[in-house]
Protein backbone atom coordinates (compact mmCIF):
# COMPACT_ATOMS: atom_id res chain seq x y z
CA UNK A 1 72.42 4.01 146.33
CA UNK A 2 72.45 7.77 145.90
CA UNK A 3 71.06 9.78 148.62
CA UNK A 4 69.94 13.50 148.38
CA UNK A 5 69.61 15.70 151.83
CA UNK A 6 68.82 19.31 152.05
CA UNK A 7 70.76 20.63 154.49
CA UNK A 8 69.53 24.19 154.32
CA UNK A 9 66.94 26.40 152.35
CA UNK A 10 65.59 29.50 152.42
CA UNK A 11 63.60 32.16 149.72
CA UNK A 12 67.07 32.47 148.10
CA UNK A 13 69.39 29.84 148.45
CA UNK A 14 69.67 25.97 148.76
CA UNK A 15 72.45 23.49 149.94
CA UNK A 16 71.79 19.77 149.23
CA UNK A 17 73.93 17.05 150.76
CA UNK A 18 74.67 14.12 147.71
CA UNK A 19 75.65 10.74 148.91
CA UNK A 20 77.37 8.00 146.71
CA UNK A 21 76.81 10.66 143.70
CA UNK A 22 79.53 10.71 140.90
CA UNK A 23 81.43 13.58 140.55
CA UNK A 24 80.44 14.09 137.23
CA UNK A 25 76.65 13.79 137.93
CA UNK A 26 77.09 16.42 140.72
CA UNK A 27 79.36 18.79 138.86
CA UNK A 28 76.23 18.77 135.62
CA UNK A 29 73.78 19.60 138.33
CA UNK A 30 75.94 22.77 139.09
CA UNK A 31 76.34 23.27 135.70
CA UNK A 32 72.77 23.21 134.78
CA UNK A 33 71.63 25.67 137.37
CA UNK A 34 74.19 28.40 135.87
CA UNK A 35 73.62 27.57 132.00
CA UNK A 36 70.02 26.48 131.49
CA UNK A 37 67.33 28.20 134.09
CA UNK A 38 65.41 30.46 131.72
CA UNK A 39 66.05 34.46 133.28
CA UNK A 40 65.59 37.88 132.80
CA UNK A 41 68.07 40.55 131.58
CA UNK A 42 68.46 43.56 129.80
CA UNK A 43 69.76 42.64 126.17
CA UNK A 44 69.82 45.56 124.47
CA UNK A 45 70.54 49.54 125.35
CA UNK A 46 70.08 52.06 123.53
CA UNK A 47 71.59 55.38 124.59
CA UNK A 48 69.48 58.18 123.62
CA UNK A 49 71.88 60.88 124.95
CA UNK A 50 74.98 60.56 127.63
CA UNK A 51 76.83 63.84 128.52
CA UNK A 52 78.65 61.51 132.04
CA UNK A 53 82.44 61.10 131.85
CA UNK A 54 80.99 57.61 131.28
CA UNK A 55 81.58 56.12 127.86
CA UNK A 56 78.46 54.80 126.34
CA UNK A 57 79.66 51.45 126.26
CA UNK A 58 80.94 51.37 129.66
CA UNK A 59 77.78 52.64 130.66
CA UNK A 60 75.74 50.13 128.35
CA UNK A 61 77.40 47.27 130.02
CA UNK A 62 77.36 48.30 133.26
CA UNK A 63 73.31 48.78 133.37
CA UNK A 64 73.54 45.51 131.58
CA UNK A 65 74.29 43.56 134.12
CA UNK A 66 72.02 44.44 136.55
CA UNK A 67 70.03 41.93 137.54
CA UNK A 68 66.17 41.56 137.40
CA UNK A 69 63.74 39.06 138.58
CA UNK A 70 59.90 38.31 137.05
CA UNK A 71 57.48 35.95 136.51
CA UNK A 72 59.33 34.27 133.56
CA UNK A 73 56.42 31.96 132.95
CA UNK A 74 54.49 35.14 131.36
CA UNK A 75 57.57 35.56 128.63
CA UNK A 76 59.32 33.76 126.24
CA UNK A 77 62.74 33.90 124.55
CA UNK A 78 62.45 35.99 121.53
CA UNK A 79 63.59 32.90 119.40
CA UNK A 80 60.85 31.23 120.35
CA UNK A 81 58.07 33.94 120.02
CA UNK A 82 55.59 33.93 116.86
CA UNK A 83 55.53 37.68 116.77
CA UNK A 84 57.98 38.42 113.60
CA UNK A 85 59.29 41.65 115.14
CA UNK A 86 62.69 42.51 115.59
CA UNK A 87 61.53 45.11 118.61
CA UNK A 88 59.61 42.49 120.00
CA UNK A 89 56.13 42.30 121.50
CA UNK A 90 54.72 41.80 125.17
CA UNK A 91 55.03 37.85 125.36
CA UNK A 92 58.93 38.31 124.47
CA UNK A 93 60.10 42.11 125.65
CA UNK A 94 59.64 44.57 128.52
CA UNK A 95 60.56 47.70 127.68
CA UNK A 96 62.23 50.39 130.05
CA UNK A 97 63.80 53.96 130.26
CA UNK A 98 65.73 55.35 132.67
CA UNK A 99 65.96 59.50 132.60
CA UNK A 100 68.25 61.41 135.10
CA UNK A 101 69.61 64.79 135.23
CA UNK A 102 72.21 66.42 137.64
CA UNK A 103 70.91 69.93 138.15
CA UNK A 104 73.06 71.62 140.42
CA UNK A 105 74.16 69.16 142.52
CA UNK A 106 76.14 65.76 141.69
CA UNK A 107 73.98 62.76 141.06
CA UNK A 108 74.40 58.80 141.28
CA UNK A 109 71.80 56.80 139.07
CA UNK A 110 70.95 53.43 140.72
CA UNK A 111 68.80 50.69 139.38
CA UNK A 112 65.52 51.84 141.19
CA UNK A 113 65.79 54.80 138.29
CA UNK A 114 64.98 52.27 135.52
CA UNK A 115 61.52 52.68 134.74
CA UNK A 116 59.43 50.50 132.80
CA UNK A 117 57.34 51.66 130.26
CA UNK A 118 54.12 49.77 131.82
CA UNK A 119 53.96 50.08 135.29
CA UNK A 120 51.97 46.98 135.75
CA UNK A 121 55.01 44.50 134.65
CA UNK A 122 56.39 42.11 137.72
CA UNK A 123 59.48 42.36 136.03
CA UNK A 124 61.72 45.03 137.72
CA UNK A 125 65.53 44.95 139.00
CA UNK A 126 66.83 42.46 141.71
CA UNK A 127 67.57 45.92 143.99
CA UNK A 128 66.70 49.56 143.32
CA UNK A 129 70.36 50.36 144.96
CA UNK A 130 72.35 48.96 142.38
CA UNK A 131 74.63 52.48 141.12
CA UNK A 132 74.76 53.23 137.74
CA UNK A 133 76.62 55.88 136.98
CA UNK A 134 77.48 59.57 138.49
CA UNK A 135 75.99 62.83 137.35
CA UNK A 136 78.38 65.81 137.52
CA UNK A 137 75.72 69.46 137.64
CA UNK A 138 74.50 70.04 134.02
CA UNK A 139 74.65 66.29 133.15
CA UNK A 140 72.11 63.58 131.70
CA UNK A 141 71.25 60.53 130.43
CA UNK A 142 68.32 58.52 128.89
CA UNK A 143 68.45 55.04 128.27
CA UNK A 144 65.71 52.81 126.55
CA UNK A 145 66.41 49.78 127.75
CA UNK A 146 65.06 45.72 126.24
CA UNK A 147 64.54 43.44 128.70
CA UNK A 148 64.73 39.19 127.18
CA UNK A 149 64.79 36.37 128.19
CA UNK A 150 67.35 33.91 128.16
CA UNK A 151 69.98 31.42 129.52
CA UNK A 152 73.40 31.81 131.33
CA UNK A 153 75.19 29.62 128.40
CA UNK A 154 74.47 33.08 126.01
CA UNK A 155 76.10 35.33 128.31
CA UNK A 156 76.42 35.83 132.26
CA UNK A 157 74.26 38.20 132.33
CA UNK A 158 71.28 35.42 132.21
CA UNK A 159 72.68 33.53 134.54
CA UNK A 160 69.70 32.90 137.50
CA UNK A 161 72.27 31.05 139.85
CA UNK A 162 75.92 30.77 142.00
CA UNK A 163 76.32 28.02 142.58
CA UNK A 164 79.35 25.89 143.68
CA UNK A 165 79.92 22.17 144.70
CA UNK A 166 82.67 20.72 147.17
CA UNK A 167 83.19 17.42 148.99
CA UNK A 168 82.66 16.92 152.56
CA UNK A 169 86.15 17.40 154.74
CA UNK A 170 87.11 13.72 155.53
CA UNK A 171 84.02 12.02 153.51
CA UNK A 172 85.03 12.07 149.74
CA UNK A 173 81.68 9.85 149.08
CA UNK A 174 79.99 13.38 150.38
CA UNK A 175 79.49 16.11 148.12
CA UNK A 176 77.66 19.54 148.63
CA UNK A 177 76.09 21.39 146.45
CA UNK A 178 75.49 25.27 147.17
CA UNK A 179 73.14 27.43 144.89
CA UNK A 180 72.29 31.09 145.20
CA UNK A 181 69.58 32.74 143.20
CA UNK A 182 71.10 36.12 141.31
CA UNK A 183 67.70 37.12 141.63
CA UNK A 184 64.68 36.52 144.05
């Protein structure tokens, strides 16, 4: 008989002790939590104006891949909304910008600098010290910024969870199961 223990938990992470569990069974469980918990990310970027040494697509993929949590209940995927619009409405996109300048003085750009465009949304990024990019005096950047939702089998970037599964040393009937939230 399969038992399940959880060995520790906390806001952000959980590790669960399976007993007499196939591998296989154990190893979908993992694979579940990376490919197909519904998440927040920013899908598409549009750069507006760049004068950084930065690329723009080095730049778009970096801000990419910042993470964000939210109340994902309040959203759906844009597949599955009934709006018709490719831009997307308020049940399926949150819209942001993020505007910095480098006067006279260098500048770094972190996440805390995207802003969304209502200030009411619970959506917002996983840490507001996440660097962007560096401003050199006289350079800028704006950035509007899409915010979807989706799943970790589209692209990383969706991915809610780490997670990764191991037997116990000397106990190959043992298997533990580690999973930590990208966002929280």
């Amino acid at each position: 008989m399969v038992e399940v223990k959880i060995i520790e938990e906390d806001e952000k992470s959980i590790k669960v002790q399976f007993e007499d569990l196939p591998l296989s069974i154990a190893n979908a469980i993992r694979r579940f939590t990376i490919n197909e918990v519904p998440t927040m990310a920013i899908e598409e970027v549009l750069i507006i104006e760049n004068t950084s040494a930065m690329p723009n697509e080095v730049l778009a993929h970096r801000i990419s891949l910042v993470p964000f949590i939210s109340d994902i209940d309040r959203y759906v995927a844009p597949e599955e909304c009934d709006c018709g619009s490719k831009l997307g409405c308020e049940k399926c996109v949150v819209r942001y910008v993020v505007r910095a300048e480098a006067l006279d003085e260098p500048v770094t750009v972190y996440s805390g600098d995207i802003i969304p465009e209502d200030p009411t949304t619970s959506v917002k990024p996983v840490s507001s010290k996440i660097p962007i990019v560096k401003l050199a005096p006289r350079q800028r950047i704006e950035i509007e910024l899409y915010v979807r939702v989706g799943k970790g089998r589209k692209n990383a970037k969706w991915q809610a969870a780490i997670s990764s599964l191991y037997e116990k040393d000397g106990e190959p009937n043992k298997r533990i199961l580690f999973i930590e939230s990208i966002g929280f």
